[in-house]
C-alpha atoms as a PDB file:
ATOM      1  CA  UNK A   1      20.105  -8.548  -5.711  1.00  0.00           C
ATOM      2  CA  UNK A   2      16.927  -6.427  -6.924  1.00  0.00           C
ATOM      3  CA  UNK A   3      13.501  -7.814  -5.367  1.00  0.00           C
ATOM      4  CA  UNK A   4      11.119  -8.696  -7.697  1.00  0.00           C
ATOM      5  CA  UNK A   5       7.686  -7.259  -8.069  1.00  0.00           C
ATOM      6  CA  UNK A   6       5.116  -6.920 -10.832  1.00  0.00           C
ATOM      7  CA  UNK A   7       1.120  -5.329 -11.734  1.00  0.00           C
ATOM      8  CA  UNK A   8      -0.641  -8.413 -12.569  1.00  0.00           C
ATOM      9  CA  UNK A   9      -4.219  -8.402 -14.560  1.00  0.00           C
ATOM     10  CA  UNK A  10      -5.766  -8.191 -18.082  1.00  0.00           C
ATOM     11  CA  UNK A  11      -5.207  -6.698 -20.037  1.00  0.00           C
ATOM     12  CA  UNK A  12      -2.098  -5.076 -18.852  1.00  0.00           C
ATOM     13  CA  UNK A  13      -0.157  -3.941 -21.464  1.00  0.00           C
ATOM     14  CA  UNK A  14      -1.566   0.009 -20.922  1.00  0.00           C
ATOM     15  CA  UNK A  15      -0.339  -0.065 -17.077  1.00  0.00           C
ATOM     16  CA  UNK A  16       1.726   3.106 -16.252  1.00  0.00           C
ATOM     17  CA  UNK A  17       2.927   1.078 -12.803  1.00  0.00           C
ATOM     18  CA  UNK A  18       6.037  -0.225 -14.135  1.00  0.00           C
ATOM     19  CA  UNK A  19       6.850   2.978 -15.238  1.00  0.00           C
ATOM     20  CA  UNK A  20       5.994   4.759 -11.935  1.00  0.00           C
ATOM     21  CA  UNK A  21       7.966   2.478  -9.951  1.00  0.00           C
ATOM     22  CA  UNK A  22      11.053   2.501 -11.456  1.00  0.00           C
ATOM     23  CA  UNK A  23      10.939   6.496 -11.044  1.00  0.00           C
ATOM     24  CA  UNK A  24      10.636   6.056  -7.429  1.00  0.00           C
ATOM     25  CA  UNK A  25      13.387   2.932  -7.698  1.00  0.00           C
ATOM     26  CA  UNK A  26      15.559   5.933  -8.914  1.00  0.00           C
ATOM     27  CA  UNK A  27      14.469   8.975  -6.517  1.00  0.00           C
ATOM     28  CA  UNK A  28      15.091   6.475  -3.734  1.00  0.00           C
ATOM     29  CA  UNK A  29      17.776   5.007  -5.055  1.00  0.00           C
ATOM     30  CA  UNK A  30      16.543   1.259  -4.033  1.00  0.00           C
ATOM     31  CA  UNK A  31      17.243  -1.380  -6.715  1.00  0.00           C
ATOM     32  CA  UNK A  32      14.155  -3.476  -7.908  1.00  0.00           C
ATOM     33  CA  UNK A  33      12.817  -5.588 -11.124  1.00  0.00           C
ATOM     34  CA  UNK A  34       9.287  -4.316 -11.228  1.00  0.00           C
ATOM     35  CA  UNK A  35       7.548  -6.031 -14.362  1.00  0.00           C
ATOM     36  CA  UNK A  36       3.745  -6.158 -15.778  1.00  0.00           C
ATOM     37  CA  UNK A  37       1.944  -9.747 -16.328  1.00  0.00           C
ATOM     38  CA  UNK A  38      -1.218 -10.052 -18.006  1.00  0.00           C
ATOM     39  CA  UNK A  39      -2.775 -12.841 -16.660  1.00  0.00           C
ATOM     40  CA  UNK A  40      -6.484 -14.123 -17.337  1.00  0.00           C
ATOM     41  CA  UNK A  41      -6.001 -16.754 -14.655  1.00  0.00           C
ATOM     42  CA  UNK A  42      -4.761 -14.442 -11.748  1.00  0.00           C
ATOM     43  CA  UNK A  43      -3.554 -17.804  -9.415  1.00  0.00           C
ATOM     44  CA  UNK A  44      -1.705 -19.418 -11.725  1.00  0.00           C
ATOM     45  CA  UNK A  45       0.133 -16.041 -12.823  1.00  0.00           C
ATOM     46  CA  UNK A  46       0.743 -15.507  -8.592  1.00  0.00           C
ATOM     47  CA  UNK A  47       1.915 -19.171  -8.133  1.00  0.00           C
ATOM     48  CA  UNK A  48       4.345 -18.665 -10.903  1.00  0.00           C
ATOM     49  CA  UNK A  49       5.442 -15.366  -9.674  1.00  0.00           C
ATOM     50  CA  UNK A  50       5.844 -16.506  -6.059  1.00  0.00           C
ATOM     51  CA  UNK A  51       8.277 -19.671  -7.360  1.00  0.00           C
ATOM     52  CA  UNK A  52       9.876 -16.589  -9.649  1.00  0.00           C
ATOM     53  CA  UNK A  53      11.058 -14.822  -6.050  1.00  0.00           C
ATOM     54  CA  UNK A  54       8.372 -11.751  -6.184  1.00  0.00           C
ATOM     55  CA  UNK A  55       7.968 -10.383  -3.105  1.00  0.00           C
ATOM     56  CA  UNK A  56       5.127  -7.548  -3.916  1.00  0.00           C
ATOM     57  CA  UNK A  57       2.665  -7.057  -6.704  1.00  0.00           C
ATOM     58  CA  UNK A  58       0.025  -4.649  -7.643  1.00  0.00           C
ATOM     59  CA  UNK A  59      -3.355  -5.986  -8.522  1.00  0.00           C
ATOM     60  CA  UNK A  60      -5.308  -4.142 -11.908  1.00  0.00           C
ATOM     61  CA  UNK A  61      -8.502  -5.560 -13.254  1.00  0.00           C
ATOM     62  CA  UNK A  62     -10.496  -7.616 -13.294  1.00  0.00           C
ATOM     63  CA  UNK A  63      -8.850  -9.505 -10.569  1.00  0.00           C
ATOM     64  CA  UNK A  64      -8.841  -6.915  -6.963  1.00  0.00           C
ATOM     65  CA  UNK A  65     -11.499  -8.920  -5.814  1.00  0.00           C
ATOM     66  CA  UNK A  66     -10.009 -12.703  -6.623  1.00  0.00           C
ATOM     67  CA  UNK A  67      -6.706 -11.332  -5.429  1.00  0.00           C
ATOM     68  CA  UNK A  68      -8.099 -11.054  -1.855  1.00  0.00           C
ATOM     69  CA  UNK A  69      -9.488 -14.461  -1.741  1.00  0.00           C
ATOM     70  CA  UNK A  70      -5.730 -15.831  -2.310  1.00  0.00           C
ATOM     71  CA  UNK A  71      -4.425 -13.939   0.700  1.00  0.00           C
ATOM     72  CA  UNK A  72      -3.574 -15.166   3.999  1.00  0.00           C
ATOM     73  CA  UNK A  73      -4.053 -12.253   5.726  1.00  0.00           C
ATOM     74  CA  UNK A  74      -5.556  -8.270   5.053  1.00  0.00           C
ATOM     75  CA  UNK A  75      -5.544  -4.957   6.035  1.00  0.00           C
ATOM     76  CA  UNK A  76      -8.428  -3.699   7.547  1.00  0.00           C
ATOM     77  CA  UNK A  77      -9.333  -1.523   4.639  1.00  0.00           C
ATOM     78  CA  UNK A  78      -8.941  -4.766   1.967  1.00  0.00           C
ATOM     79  CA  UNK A  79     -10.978  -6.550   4.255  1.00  0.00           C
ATOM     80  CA  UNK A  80     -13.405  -4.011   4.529  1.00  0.00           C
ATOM     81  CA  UNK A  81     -13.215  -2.985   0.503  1.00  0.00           C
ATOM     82  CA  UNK A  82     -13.516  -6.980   0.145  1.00  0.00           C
ATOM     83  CA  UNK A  83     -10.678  -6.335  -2.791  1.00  0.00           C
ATOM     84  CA  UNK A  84      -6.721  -5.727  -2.923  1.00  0.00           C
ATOM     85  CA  UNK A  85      -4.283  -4.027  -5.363  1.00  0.00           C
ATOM     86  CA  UNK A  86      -1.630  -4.920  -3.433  1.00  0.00           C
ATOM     87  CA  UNK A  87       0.377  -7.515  -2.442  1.00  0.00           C
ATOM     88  CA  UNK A  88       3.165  -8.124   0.541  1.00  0.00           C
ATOM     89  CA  UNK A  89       5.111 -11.736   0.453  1.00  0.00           C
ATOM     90  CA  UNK A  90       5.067 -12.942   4.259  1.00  0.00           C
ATOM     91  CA  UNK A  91       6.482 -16.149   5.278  1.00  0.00           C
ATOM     92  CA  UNK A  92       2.699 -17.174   5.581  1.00  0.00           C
ATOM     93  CA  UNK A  93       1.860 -16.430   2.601  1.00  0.00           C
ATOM     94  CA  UNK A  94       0.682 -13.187   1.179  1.00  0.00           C
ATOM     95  CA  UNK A  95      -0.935 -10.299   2.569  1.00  0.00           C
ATOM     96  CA  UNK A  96      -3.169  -7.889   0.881  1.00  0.00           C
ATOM     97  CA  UNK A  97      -3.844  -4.289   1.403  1.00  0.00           C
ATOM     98  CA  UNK A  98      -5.730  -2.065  -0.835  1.00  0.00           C
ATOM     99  CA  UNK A  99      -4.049   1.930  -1.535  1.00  0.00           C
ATOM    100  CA  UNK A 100      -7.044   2.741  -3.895  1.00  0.00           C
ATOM    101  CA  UNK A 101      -9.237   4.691  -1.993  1.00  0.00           C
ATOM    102  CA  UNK A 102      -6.414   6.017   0.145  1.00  0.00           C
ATOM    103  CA  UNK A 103      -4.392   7.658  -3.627  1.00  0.00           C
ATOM    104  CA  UNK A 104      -7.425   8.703  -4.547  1.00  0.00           C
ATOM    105  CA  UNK A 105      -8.518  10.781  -1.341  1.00  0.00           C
ATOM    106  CA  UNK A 106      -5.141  12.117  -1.630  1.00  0.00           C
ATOM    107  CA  UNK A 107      -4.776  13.331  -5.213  1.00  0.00           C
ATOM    108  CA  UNK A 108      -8.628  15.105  -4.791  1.00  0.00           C
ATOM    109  CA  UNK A 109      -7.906  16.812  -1.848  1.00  0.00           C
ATOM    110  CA  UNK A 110      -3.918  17.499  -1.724  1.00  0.00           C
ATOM    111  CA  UNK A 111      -3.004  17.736  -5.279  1.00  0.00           C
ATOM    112  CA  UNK A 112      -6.382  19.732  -6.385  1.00  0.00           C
ATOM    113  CA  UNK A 113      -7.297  21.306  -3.404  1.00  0.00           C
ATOM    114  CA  UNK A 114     -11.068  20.138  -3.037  1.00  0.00           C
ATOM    115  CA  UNK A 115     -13.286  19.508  -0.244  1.00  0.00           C
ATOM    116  CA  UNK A 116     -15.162  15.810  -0.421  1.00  0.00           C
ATOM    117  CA  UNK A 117     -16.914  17.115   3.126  1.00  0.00           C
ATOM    118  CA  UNK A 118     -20.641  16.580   2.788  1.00  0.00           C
ATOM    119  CA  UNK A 119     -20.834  15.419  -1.092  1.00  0.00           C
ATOM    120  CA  UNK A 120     -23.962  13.848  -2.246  1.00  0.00           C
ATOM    121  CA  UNK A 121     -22.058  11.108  -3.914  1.00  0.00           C
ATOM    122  CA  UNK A 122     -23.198   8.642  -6.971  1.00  0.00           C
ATOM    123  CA  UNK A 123     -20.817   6.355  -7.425  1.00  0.00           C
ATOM    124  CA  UNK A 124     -20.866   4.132 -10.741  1.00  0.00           C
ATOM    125  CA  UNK A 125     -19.895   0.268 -10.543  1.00  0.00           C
ATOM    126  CA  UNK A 126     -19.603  -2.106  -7.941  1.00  0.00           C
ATOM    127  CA  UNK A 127     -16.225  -4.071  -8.693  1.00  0.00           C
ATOM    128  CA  UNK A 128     -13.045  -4.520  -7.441  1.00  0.00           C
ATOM    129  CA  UNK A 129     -12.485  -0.578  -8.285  1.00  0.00           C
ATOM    130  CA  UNK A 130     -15.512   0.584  -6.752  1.00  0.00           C
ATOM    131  CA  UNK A 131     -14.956  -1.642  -3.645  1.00  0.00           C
ATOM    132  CA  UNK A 132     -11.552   0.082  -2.962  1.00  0.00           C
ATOM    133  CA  UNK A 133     -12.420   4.001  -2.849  1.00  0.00           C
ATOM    134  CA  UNK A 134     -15.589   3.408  -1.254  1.00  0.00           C
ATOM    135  CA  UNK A 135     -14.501   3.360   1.884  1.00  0.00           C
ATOM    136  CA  UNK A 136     -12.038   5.449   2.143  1.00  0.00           C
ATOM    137  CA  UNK A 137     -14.922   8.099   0.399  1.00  0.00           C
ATOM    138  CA  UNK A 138     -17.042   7.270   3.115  1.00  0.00           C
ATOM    139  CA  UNK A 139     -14.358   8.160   5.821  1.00  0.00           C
ATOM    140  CA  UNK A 140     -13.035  11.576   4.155  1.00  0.00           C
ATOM    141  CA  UNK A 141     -16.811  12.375   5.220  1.00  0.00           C
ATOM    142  CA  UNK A 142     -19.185  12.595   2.421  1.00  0.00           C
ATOM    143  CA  UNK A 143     -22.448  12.362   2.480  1.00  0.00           C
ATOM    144  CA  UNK A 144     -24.920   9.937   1.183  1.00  0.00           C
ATOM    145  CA  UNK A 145     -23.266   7.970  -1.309  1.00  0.00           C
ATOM    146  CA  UNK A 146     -25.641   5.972  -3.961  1.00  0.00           C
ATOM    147  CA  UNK A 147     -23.844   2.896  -5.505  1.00  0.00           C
ATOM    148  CA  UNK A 148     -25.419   2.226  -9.164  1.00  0.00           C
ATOM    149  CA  UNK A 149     -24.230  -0.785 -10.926  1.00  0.00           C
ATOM    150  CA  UNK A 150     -25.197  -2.583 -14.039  1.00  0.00           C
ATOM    151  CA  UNK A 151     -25.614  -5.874 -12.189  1.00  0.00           C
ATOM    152  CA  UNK A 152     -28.139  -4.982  -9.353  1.00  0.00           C
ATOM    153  CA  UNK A 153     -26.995  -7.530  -7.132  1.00  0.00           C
ATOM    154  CA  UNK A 154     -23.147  -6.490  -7.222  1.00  0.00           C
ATOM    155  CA  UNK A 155     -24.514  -2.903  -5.915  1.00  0.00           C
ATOM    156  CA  UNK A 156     -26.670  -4.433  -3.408  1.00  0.00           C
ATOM    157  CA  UNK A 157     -23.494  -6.652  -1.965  1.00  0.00           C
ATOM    158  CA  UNK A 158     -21.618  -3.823  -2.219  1.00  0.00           C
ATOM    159  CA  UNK A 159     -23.854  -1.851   0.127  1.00  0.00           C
ATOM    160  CA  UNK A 160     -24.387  -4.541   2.628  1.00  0.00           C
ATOM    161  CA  UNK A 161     -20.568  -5.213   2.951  1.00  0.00           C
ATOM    162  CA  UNK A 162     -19.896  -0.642   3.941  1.00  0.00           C
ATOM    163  CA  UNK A 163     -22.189  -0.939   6.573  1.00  0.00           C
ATOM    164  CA  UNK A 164     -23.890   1.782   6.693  1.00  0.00           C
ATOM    165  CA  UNK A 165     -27.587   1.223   5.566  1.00  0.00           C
ATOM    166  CA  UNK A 166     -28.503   4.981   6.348  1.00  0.00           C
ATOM    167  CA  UNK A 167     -25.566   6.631   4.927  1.00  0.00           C
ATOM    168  CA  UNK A 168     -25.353   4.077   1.711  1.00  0.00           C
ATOM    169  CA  UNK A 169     -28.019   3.327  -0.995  1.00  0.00           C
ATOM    170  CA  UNK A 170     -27.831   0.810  -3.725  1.00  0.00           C
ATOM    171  CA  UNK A 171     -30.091   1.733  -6.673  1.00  0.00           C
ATOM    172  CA  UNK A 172     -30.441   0.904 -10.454  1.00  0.00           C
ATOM    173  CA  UNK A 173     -29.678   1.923 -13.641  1.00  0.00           C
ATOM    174  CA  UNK A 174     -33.083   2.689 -14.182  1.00  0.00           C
ATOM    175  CA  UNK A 175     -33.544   4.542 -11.760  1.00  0.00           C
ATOM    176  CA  UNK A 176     -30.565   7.438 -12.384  1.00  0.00           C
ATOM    177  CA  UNK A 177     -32.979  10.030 -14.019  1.00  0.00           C
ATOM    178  CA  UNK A 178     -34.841  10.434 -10.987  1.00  0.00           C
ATOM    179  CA  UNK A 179     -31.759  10.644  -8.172  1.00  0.00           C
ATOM    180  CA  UNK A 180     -31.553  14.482  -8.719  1.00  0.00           C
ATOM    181  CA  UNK A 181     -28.356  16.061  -8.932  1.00  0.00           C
ATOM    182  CA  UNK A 182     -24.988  15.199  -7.267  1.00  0.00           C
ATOM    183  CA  UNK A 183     -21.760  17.120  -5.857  1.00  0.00           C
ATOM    184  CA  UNK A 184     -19.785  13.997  -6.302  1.00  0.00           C
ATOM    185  CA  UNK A 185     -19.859  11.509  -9.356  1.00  0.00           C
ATOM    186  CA  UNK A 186     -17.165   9.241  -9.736  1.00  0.00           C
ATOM    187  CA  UNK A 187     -17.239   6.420 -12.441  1.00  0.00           C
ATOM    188  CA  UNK A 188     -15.814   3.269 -11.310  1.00  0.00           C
ATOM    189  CA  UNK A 189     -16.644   0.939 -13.913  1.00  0.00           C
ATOM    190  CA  UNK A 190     -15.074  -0.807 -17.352  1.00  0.00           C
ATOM    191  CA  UNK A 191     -18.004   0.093 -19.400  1.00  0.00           C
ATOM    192  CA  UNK A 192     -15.416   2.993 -21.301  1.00  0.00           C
ATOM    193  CA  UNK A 193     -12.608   0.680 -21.802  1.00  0.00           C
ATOM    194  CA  UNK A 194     -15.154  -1.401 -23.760  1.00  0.00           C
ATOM    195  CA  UNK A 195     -17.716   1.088 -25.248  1.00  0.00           C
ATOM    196  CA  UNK A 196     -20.294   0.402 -23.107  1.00  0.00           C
ATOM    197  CA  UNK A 197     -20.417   4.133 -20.950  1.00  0.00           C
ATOM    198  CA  UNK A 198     -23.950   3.963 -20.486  1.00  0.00           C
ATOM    199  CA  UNK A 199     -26.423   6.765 -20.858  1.00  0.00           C
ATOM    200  CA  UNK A 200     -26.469   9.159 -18.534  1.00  0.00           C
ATOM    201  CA  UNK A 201     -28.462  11.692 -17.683  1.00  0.00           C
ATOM    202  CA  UNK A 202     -27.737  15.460 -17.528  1.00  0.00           C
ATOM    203  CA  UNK A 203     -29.478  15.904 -14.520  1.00  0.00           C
ATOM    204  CA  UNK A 204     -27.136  14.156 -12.314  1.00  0.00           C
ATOM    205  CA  UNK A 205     -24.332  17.021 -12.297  1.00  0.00           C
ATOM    206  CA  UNK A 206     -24.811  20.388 -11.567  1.00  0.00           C
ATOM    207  CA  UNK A 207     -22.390  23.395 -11.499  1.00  0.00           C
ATOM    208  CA  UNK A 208     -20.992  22.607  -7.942  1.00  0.00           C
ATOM    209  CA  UNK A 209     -20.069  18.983  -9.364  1.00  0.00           C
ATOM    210  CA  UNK A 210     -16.801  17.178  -9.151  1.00  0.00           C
ATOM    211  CA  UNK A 211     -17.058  14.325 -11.703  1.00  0.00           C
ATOM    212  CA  UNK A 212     -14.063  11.623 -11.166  1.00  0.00           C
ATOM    213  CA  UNK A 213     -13.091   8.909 -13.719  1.00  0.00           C
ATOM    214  CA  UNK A 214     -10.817   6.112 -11.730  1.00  0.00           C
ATOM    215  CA  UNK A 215      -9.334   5.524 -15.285  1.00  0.00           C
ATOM    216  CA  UNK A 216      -6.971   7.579 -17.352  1.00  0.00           C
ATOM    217  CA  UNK A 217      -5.974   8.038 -20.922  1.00  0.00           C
ATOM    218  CA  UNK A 218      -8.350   7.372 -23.168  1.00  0.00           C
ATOM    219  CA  UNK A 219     -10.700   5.257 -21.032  1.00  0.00           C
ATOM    220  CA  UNK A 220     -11.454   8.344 -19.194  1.00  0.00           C
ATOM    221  CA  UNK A 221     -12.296  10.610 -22.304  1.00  0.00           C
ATOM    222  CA  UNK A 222     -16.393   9.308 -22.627  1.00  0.00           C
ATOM    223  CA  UNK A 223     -16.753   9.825 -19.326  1.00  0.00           C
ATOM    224  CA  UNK A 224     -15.253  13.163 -18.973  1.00  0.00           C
ATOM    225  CA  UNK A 225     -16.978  14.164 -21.773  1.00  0.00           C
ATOM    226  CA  UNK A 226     -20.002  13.706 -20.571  1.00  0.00           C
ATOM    227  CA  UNK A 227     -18.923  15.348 -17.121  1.00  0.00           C
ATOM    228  CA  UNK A 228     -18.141  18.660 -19.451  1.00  0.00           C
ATOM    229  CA  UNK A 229     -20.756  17.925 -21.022  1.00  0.00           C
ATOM    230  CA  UNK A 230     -23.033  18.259 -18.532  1.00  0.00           C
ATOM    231  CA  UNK A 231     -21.815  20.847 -16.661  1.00  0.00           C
ATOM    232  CA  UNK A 232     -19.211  19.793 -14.124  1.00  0.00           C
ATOM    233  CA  UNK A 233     -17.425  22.284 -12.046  1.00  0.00           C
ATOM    234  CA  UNK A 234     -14.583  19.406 -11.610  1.00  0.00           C
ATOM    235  CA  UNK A 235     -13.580  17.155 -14.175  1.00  0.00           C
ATOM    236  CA  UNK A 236     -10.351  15.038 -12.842  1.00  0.00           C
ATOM    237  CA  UNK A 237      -9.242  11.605 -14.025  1.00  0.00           C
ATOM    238  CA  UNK A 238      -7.862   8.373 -12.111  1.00  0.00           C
ATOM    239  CA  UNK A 239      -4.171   9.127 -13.307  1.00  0.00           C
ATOM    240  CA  UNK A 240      -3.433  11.460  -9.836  1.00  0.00           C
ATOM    241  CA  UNK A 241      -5.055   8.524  -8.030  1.00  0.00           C
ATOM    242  CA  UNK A 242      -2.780   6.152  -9.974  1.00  0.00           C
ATOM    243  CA  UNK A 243       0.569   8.083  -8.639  1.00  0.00           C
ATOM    244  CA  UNK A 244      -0.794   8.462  -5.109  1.00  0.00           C
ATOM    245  CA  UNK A 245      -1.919   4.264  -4.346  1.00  0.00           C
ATOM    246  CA  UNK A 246       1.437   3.263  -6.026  1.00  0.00           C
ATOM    247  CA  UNK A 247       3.574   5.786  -3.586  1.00  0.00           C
ATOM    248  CA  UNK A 248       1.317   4.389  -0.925  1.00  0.00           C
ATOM    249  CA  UNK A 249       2.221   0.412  -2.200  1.00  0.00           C
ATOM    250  CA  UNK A 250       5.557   1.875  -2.816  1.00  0.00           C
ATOM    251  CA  UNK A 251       6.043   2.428   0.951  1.00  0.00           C
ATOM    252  CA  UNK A 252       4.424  -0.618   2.182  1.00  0.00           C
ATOM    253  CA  UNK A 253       7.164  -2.317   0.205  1.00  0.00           C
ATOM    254  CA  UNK A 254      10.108  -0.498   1.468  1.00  0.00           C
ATOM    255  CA  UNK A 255       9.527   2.051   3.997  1.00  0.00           C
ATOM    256  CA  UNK A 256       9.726   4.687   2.578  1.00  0.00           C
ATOM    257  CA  UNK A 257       7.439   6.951   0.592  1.00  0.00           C
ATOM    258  CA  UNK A 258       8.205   8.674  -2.426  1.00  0.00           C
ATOM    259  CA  UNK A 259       7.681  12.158  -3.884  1.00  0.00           C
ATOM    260  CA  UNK A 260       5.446  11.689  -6.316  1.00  0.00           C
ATOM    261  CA  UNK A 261       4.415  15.415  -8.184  1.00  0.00           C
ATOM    262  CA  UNK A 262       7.698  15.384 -10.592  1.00  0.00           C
ATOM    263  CA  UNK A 263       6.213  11.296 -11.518  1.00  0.00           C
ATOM    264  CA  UNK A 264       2.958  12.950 -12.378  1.00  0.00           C
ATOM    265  CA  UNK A 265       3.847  16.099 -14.109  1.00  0.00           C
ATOM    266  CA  UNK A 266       5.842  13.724 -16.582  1.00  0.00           C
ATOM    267  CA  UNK A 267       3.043  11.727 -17.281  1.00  0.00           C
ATOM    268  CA  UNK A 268       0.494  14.036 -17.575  1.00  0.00           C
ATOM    269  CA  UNK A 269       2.608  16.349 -20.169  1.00  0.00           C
ATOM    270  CA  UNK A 270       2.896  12.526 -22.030  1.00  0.00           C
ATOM    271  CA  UNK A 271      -0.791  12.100 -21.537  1.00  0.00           C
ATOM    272  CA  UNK A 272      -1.581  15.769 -23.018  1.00  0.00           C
ATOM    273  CA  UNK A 273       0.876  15.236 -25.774  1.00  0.00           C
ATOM    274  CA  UNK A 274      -1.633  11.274 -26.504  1.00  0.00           C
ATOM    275  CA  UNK A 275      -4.745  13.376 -26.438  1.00  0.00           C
ATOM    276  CA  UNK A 276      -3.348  16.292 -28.699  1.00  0.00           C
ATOM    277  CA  UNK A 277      -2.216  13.015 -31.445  1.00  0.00           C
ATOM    278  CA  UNK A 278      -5.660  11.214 -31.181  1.00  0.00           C
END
């Protein structure tokens, strides 16, 4: 019988995951229902999933962070990102790990070839998103990374739960036109899926920048705008990232990891072909 598994969040409907998975289902040839559920109450969709028979789920806003408070157990890097994207079934429940940061160190540096060594890093948002690559960002050794979120607080908590008071800085909105200019700005937030990029300042990027958007589609198009905009040297959007943390969930799942460059050449000539319609 195929093992269930799903992306739970909200909304949903835009999720490439199901899509992604079933590729790899077919590469590896290992049979699996892998569905999408949009959910605005995340523990009521898990309990009914879990009484459904799914045995692994991806986690998609707004619900990484909530989706670690339901677990039994975590990975070092969930517990340490303090948010999960995926989930394990155990026979103690379920245990949550988080590929984020992980895809997303992979797609920059295999898949494009660039060096995150010694970035001066401005990282935008302080959710379950921002929480994931953080770390991992932190450990593919760049430099000092400034966390800027819209809700102060959430970029202060942020900063106290890394670690690394010299190495980490939590500022303000109000404060980006005087942080100088960056080699590393990736934008972490949901202010472009609702219209709500906020101003930013020229001054951040300068011709040795690699702007990031964790998004893809059109949710990434204000940002990277602006990136090109501005100047960028790099201008790269979450949809590498995507492929990577779902081979990485992929083989937490089954043992086995997947090729994933023929997954993301498809969807990136569908992606081209969106952009060149819109």
């Amino acid at each position: 019988m195929s093992k269930k598994f799903a992306v739970i969040g909200h909304p949903v409907s835009h999720s490439l995951s199901p899509r992604i998975h079933r590729a790899f289902a077919r590469q590896t040839e290992i049979a699996l229902e892998y569905g999408a559920i949009d959910a605005e109450d995340f523990d009521q969709a898990l309990r009914a999933f879990t009484d459904a028979g799914g045995v692994g789920a991806n986690v998609t806003l707004p619900h990484k962070q909530r989706a670690a408070a339901a677990c039994s157990a975590l990975s070092t890097r969930a517990r340490r990102a303090g948010a999960v994207n995926t989930l394990v079934r155990r026979d103690d429940g379920w245990f949550g790990d988080n590929t984020d940061g992980a895809g997303l160190v992979r797609d920059l540096t295999g898949r494009h070839g660039l060096d995150l060594r010694g970035r001066r890093t401005l990282l935008l948002g302080a959710g379950g998103g921002a929480r994931g690559v953080a770390p991992d960002l932190l450990d593919a050794g760049i430099g000092d990374l400034y966390l800027v979120n819209r809700t102060p607080d959430r970029a202060d908590a942020l900063a106290d739960a890394l670690g690394e008071p010299g190495r980490v800085h939590p500022r303000y909105l109000a404060d980006l036109p005087a942080l100088g200019e960056f080699d590393l700005i990736v934008n972490a937030t949901s202010a472009t899926r609702e219209a709500t990029l906020p101003l930013l300042p020229m001054s951040l990027a300068g011709r040795r920048t690699l702007a990031v958007d964790l998004s893809y589609g059109e949710a990434a198009v204000p940002f990277l705008a602006w990136a090109r905009a501005a100047g960028c040297r790099d201008v790269v959007d979450g949809l590498g990232m995507l492929v990577e943390q779902a081979a990485e969930s992929f083989e937490l799942w089954h043992g086995v990891r997947p090729e994933t460059d023929a997954i993301y050449a498809e969807l990136r000539a569908h992606d081209a072909v969106l952009v060149t319609a819109d």
